[in-house]
PDB file of N, CA and C in Angstrom:
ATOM      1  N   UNK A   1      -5.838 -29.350  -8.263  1.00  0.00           N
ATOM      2  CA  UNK A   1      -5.235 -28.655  -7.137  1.00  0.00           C
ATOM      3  C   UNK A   1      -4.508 -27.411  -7.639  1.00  0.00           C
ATOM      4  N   UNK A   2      -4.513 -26.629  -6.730  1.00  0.00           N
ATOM      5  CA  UNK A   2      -4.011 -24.832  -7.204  1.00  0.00           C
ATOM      6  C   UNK A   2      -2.603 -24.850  -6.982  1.00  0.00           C
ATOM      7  N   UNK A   3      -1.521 -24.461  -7.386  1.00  0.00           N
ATOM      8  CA  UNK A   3      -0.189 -25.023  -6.770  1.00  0.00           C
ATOM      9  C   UNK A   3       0.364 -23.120  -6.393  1.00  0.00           C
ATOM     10  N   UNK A   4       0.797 -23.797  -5.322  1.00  0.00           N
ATOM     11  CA  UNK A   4       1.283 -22.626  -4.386  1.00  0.00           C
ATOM     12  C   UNK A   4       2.437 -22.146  -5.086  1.00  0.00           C
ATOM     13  N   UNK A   5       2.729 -20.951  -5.412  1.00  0.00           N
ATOM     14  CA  UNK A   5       4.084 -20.434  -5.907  1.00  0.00           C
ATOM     15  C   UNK A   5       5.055 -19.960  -4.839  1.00  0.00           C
ATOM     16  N   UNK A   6       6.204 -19.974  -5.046  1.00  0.00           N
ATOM     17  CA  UNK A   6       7.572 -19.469  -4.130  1.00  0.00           C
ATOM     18  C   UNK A   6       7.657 -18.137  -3.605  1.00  0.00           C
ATOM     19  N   UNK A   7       8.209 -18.122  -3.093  1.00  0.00           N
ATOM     20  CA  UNK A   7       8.622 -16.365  -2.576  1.00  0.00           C
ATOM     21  C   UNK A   7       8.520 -15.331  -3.831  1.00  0.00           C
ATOM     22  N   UNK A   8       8.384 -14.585  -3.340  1.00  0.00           N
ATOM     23  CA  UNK A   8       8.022 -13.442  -5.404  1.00  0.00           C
ATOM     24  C   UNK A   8       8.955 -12.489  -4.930  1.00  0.00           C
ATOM     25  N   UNK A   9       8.717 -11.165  -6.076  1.00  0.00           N
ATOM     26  CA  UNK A   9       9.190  -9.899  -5.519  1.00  0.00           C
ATOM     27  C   UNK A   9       7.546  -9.043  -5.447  1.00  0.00           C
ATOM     28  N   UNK A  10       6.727  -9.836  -5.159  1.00  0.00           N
ATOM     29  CA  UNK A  10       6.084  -9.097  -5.073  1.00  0.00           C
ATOM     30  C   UNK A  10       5.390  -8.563  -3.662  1.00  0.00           C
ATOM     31  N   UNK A  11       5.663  -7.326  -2.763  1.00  0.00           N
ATOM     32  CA  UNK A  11       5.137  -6.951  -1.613  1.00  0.00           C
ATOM     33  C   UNK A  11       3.401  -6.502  -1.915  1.00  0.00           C
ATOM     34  N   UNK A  12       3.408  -6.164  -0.743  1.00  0.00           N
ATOM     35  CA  UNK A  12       2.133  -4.836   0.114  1.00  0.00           C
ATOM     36  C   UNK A  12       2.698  -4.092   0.617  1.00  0.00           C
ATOM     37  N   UNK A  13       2.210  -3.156   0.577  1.00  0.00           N
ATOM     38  CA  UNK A  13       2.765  -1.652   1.425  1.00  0.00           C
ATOM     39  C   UNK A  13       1.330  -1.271   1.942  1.00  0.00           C
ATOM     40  N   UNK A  14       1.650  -0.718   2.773  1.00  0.00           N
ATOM     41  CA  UNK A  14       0.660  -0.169   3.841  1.00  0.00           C
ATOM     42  C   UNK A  14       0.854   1.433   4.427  1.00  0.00           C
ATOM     43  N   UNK A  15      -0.253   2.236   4.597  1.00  0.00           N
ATOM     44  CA  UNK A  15      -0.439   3.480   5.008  1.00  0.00           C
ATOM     45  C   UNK A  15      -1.503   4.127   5.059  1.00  0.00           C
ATOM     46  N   UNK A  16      -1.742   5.000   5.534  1.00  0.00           N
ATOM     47  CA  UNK A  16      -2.896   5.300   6.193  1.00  0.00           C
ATOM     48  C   UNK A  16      -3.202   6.416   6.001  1.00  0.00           C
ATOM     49  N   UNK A  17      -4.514   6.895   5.769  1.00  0.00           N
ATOM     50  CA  UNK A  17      -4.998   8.473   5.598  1.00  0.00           C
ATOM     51  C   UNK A  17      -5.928   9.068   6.606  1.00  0.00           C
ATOM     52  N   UNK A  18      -6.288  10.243   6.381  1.00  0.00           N
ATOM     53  CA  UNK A  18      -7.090  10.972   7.221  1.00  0.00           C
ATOM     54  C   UNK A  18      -8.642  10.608   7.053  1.00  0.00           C
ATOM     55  N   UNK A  19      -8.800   9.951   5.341  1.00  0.00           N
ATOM     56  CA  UNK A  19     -10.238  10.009   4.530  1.00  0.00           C
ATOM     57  C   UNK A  19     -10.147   9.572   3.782  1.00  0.00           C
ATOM     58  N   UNK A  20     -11.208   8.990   3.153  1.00  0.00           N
ATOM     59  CA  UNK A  20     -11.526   8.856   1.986  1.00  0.00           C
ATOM     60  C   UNK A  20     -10.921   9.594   0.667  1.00  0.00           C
ATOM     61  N   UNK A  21     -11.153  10.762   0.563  1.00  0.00           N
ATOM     62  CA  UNK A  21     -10.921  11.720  -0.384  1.00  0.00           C
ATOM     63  C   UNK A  21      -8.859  11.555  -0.026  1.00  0.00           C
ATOM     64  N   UNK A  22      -8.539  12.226   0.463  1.00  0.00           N
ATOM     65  CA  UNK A  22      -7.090  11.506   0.326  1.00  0.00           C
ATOM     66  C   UNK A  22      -6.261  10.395  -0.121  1.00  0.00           C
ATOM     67  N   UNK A  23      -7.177   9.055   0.461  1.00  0.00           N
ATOM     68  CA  UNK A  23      -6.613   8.149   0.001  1.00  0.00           C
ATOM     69  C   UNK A  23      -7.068   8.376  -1.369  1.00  0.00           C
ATOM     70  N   UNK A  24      -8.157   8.466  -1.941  1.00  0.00           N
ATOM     71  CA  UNK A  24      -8.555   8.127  -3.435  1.00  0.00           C
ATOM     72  C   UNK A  24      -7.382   9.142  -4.386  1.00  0.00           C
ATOM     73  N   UNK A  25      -6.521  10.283  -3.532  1.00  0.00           N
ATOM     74  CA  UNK A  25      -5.712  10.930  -4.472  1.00  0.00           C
ATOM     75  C   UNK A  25      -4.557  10.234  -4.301  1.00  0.00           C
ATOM     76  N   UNK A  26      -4.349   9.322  -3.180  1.00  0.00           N
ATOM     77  CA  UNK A  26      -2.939   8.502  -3.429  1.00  0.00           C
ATOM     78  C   UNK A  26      -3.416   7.277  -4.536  1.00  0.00           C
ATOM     79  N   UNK A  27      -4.456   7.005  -4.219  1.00  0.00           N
ATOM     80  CA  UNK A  27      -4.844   5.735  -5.319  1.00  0.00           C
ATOM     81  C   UNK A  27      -4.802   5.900  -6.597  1.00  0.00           C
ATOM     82  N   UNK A  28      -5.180   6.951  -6.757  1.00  0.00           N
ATOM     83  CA  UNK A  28      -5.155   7.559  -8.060  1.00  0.00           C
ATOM     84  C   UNK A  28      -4.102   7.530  -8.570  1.00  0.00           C
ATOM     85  N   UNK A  29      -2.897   8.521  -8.070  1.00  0.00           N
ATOM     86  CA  UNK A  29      -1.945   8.161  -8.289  1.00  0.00           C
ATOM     87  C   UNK A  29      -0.615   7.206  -8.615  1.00  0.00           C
ATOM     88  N   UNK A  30      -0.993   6.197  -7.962  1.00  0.00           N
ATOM     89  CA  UNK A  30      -0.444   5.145  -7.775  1.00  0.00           C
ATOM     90  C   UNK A  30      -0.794   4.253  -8.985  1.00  0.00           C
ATOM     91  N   UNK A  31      -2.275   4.526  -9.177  1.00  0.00           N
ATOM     92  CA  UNK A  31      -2.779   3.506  -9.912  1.00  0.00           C
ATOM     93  C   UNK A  31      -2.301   3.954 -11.578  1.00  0.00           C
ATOM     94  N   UNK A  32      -2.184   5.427 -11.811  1.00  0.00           N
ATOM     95  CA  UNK A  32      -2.243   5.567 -12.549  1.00  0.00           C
ATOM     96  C   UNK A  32      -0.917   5.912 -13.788  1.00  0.00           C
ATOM     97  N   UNK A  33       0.152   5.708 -12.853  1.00  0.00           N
ATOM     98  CA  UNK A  33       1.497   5.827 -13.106  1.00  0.00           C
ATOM     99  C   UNK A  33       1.839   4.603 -13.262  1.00  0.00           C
ATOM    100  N   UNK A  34       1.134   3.165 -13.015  1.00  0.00           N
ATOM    101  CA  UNK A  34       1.216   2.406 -12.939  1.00  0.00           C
ATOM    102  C   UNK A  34       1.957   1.745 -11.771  1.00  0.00           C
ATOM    103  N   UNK A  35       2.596   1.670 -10.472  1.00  0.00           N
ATOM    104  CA  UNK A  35       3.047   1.216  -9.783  1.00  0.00           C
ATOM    105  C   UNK A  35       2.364   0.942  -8.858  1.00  0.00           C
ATOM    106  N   UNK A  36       1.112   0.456  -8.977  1.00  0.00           N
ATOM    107  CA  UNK A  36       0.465  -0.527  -8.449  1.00  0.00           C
ATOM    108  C   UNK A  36      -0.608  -1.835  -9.209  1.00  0.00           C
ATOM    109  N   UNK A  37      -0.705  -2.635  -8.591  1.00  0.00           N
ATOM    110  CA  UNK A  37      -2.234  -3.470  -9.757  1.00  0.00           C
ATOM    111  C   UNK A  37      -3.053  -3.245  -8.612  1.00  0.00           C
ATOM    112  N   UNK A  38      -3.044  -3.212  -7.280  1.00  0.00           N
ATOM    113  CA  UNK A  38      -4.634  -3.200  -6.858  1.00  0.00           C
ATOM    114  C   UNK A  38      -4.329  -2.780  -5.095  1.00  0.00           C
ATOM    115  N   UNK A  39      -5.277  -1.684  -5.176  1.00  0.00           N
ATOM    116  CA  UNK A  39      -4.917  -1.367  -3.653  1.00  0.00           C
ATOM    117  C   UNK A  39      -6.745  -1.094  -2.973  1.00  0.00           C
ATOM    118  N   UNK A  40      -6.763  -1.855  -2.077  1.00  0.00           N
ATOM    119  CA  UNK A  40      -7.985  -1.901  -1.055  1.00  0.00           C
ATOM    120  C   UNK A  40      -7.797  -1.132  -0.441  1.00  0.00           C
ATOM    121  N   UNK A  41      -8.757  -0.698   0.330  1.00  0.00           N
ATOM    122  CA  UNK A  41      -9.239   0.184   1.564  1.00  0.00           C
ATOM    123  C   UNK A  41     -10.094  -0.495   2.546  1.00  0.00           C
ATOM    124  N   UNK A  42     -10.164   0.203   3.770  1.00  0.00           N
ATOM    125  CA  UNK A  42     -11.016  -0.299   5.049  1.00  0.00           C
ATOM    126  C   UNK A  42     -10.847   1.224   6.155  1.00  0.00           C
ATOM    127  N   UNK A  43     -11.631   1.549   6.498  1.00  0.00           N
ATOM    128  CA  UNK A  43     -11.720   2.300   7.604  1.00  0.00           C
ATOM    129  C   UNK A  43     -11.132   1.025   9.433  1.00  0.00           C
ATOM    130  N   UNK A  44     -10.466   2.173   9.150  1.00  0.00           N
ATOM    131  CA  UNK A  44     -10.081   1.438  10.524  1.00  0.00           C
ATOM    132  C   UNK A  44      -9.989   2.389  12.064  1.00  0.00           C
ATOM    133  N   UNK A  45      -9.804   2.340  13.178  1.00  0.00           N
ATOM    134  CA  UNK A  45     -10.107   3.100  14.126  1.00  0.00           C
ATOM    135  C   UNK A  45      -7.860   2.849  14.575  1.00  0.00           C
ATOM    136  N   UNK A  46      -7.635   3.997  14.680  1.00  0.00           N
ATOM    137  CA  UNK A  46      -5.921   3.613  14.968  1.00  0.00           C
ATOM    138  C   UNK A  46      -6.100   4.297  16.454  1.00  0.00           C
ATOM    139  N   UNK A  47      -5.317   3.953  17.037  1.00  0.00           N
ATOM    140  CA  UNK A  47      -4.621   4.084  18.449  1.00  0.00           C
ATOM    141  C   UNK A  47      -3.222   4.290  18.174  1.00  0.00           C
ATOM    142  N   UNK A  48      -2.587   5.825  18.962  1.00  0.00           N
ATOM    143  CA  UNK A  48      -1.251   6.119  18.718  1.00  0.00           C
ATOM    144  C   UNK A  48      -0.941   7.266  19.429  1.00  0.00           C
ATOM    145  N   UNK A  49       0.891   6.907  19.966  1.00  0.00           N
ATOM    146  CA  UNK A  49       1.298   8.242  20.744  1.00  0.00           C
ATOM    147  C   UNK A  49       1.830   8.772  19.855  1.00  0.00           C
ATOM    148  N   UNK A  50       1.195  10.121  19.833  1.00  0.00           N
ATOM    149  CA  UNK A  50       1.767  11.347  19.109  1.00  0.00           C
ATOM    150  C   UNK A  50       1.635  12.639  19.438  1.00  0.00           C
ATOM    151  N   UNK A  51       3.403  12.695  19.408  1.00  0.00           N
ATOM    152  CA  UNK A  51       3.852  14.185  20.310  1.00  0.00           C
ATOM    153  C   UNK A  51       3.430  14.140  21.748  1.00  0.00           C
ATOM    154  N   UNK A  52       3.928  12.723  22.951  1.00  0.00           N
ATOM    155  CA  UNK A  52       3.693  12.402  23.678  1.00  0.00           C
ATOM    156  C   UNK A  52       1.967  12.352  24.517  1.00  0.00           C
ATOM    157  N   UNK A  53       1.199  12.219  23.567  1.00  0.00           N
ATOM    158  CA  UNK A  53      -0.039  12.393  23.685  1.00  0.00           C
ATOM    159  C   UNK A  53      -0.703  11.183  23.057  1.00  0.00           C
ATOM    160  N   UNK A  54      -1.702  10.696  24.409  1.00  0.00           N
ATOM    161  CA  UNK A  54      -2.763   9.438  23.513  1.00  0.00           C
ATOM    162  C   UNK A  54      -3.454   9.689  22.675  1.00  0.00           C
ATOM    163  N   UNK A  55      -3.214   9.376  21.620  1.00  0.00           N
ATOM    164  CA  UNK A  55      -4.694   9.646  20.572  1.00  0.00           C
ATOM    165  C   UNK A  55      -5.271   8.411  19.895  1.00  0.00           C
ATOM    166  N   UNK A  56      -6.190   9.160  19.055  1.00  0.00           N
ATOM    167  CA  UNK A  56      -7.335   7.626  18.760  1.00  0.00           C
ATOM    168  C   UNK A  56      -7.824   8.370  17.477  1.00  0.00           C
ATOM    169  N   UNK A  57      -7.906   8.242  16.293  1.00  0.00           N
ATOM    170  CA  UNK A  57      -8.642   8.420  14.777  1.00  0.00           C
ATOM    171  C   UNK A  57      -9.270   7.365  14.299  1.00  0.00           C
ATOM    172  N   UNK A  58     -10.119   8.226  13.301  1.00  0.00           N
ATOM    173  CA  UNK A  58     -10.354   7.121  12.100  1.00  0.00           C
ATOM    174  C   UNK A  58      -9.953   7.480  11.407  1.00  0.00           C
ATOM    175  N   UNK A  59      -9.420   6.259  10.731  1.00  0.00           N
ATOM    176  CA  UNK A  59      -8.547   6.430   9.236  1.00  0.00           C
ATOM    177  C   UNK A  59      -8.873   5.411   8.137  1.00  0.00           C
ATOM    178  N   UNK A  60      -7.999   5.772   6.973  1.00  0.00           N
ATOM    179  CA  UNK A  60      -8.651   4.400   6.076  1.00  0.00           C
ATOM    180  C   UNK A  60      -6.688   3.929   5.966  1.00  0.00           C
ATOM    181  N   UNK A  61      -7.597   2.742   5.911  1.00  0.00           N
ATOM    182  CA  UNK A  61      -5.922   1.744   5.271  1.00  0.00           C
ATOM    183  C   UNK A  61      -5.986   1.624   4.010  1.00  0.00           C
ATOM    184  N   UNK A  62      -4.753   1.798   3.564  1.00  0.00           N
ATOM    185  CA  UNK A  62      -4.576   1.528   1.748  1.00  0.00           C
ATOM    186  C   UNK A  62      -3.429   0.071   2.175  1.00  0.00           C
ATOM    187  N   UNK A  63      -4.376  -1.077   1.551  1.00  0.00           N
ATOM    188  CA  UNK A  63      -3.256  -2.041   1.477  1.00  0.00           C
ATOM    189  C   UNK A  63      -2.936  -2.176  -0.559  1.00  0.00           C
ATOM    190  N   UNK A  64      -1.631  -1.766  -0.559  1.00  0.00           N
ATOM    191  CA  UNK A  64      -1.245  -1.623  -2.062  1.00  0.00           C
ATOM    192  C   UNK A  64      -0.225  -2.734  -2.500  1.00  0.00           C
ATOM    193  N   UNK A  65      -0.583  -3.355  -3.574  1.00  0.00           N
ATOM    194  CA  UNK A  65      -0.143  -4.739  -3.789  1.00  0.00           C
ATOM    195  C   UNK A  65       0.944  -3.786  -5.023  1.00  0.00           C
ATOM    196  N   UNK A  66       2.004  -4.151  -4.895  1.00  0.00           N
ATOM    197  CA  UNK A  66       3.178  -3.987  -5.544  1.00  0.00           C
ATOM    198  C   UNK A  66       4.487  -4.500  -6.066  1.00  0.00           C
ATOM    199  N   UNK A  67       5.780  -4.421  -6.443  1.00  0.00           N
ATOM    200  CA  UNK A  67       6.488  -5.225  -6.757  1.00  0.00           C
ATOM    201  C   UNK A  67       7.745  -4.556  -5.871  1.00  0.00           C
ATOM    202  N   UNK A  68       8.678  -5.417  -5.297  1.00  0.00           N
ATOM    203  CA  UNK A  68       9.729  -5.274  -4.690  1.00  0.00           C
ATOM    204  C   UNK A  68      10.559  -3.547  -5.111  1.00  0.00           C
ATOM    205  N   UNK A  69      10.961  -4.104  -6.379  1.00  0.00           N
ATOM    206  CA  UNK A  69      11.481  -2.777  -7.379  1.00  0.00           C
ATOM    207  C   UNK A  69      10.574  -1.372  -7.204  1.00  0.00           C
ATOM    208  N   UNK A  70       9.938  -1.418  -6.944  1.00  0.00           N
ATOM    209  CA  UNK A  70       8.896  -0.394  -7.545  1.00  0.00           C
ATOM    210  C   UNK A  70       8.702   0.459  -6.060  1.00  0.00           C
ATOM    211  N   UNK A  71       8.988  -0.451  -4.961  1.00  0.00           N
ATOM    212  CA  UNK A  71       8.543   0.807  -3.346  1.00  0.00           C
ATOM    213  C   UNK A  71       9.151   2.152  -3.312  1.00  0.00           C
ATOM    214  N   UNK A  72      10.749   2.205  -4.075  1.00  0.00           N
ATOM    215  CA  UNK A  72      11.037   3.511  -3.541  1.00  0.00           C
ATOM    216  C   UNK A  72       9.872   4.484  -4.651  1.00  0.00           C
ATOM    217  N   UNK A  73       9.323   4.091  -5.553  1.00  0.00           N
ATOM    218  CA  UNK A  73       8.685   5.177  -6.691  1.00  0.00           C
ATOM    219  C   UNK A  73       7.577   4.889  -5.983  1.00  0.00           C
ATOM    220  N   UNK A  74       6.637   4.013  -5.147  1.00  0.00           N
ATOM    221  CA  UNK A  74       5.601   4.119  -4.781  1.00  0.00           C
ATOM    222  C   UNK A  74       5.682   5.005  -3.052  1.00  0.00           C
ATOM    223  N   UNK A  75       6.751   5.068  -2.889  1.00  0.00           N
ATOM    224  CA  UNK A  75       7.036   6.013  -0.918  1.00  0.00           C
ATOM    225  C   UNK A  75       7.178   7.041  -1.392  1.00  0.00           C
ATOM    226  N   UNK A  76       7.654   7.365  -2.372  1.00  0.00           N
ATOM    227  CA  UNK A  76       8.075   9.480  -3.143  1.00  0.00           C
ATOM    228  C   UNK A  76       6.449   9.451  -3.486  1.00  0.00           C
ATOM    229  N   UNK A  77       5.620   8.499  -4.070  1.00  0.00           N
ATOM    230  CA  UNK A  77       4.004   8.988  -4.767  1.00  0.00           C
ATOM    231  C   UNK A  77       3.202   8.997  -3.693  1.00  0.00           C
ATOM    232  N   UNK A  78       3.313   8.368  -2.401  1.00  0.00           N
ATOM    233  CA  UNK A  78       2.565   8.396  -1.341  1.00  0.00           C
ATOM    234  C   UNK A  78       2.838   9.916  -0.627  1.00  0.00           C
ATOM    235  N   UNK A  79       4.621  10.049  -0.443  1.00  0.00           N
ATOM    236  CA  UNK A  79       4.865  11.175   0.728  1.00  0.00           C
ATOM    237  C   UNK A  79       4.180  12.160  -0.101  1.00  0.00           C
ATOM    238  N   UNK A  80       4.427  12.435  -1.780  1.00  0.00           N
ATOM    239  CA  UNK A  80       4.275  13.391  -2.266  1.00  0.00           C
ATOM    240  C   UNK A  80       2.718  14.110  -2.236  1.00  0.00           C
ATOM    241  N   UNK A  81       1.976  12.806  -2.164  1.00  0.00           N
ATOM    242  CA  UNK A  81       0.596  13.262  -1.961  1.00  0.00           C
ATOM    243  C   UNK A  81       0.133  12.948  -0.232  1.00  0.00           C
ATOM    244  N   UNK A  82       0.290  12.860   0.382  1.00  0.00           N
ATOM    245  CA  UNK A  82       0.327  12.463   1.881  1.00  0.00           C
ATOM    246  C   UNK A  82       0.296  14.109   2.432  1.00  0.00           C
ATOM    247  N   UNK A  83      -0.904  14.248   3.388  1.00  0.00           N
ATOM    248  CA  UNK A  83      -0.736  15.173   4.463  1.00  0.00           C
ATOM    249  C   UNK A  83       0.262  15.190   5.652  1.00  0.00           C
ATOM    250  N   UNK A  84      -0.098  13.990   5.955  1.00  0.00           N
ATOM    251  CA  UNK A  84       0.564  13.768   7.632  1.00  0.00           C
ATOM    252  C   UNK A  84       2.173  13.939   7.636  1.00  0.00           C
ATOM    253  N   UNK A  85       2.287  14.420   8.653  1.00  0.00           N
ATOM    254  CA  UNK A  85       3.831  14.675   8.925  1.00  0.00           C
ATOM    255  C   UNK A  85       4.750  13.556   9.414  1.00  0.00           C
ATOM    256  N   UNK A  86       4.278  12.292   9.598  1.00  0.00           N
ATOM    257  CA  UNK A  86       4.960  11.401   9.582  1.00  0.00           C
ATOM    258  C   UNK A  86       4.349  10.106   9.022  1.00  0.00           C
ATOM    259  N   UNK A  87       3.685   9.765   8.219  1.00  0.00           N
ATOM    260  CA  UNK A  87       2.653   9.018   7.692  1.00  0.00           C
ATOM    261  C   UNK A  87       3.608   7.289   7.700  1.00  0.00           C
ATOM    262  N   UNK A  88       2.524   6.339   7.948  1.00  0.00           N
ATOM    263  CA  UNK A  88       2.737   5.620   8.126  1.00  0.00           C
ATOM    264  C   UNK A  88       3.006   4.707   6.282  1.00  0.00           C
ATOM    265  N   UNK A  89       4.146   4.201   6.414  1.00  0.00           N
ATOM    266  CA  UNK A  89       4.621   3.718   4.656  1.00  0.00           C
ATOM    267  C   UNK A  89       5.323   2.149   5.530  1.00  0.00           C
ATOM    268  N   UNK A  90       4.782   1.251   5.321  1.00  0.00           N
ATOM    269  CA  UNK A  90       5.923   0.131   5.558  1.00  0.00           C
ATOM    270  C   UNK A  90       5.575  -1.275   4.509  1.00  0.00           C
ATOM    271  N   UNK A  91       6.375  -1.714   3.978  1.00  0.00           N
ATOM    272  CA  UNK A  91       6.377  -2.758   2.658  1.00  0.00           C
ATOM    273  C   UNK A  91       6.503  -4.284   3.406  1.00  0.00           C
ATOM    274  N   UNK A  92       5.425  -5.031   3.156  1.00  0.00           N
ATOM    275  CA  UNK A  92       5.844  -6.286   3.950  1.00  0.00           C
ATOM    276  C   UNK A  92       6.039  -7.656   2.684  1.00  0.00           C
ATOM    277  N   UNK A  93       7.006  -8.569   2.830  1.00  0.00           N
ATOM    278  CA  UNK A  93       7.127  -9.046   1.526  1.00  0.00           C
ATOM    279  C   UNK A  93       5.758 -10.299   1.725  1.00  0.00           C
ATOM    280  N   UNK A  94       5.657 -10.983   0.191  1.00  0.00           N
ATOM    281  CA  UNK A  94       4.533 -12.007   0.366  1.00  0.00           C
ATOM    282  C   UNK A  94       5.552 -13.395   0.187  1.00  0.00           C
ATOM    283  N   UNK A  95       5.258 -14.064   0.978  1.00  0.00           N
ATOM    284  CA  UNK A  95       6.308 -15.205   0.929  1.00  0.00           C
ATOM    285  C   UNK A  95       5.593 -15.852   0.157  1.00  0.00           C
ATOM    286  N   UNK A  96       4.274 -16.739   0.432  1.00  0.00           N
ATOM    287  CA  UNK A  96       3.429 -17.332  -0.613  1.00  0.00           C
ATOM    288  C   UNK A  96       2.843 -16.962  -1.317  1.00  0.00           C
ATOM    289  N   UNK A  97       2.257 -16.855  -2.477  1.00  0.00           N
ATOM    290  CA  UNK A  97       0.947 -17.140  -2.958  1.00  0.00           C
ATOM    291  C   UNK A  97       0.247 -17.242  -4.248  1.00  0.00           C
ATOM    292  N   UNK A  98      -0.787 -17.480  -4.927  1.00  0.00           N
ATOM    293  CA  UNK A  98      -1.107 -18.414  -5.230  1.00  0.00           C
ATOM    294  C   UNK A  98      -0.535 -17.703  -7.051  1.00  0.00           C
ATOM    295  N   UNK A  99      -0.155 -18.295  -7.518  1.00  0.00           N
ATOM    296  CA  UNK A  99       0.896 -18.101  -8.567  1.00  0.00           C
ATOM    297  C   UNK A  99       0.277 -16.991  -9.824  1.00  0.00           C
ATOM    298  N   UNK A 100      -1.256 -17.519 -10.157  1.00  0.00           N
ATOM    299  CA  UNK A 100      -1.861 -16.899 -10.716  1.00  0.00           C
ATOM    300  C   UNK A 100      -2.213 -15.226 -10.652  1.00  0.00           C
ATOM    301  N   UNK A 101      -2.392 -14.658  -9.322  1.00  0.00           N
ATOM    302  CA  UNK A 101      -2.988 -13.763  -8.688  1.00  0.00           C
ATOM    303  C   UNK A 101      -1.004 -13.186  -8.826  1.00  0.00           C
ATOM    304  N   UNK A 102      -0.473 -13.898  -8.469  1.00  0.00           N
ATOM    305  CA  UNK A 102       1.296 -12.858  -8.004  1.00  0.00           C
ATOM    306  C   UNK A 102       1.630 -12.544  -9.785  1.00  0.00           C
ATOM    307  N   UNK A 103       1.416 -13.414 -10.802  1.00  0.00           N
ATOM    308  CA  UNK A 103       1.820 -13.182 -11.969  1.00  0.00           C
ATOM    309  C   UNK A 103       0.498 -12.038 -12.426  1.00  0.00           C
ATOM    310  N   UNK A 104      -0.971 -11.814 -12.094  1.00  0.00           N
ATOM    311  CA  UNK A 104      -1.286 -10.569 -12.755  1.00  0.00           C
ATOM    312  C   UNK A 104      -1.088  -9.281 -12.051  1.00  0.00           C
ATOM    313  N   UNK A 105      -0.466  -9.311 -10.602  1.00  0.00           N
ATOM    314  CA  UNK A 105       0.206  -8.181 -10.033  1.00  0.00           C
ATOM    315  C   UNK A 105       1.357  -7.589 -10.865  1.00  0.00           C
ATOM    316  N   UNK A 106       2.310  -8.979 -11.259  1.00  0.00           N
ATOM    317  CA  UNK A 106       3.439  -8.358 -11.967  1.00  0.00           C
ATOM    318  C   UNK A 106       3.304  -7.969 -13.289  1.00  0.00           C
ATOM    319  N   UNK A 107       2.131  -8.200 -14.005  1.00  0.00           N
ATOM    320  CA  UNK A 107       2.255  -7.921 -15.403  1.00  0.00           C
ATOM    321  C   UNK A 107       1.628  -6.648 -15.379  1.00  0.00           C
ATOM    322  N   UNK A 108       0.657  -6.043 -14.036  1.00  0.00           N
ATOM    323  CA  UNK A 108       0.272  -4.634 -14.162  1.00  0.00           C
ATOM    324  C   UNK A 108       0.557  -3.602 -13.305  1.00  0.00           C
ATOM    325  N   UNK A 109       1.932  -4.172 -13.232  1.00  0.00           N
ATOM    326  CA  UNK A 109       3.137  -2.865 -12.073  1.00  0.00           C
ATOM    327  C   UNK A 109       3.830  -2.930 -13.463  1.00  0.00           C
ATOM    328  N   UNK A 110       4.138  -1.506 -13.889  1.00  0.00           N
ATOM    329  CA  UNK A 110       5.039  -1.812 -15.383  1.00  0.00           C
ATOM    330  C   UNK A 110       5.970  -0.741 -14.455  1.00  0.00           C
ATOM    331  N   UNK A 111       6.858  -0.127 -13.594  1.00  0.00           N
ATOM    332  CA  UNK A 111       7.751   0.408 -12.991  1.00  0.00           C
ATOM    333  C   UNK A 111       8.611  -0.665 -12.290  1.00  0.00           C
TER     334      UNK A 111
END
């Protein structure tokens, strides 16, 4: 049996780009400063009022697996490379999971 580990410091952060080519320069970044171990993508279709107006895009999601410590250096590497004027950045913590997978997140976030 796999034994479930405790609450970590380890989050996801989430945000969103215009493209492909954008996100791959936040990924890059991220990845390469080290303050991340592994961030996915997905095209997703968003719905949102902005500047009192309905709108509708496609965008890609960066879900970026990270460590508690490390969000404010990973929100300055996102805004810094980020177009959008209010870009979406929010850190959600991981309460469970599976002990193995949370310990090689933390050994390859070195920030």
């Amino acid at each position: 049996m796999v034994k479930e580990s405790k609450p970590s410091d380890v989050i996801v952060v989430l945000t969103t780009t215009e493209n492909s080519l954008q996100a791959k320069v936040i990924i890059n970044a991220l990845l390469e400063s080290r303050l991340a171990a592994c961030i996915q993508t997905q095209q997703i279709d968003s719905h949102y009022v902005w500047q009192s107006e309905l709108c509708n895009s496609q965008e890609v999601l960066l879900t970026i697996k990270t460590l508690n410590h490390s969000y404010e250096e990973v929100e300055k590497t996102i805004l810094r490379h980020h177009p959008y004027d209010v870009p979406q950045i929010v850190a959600l913590p991981i309460e469970h999971g599976l002990s193995s997978y949370l310990d090689w997140v933390k050994s390859n976030v070195s920030n």
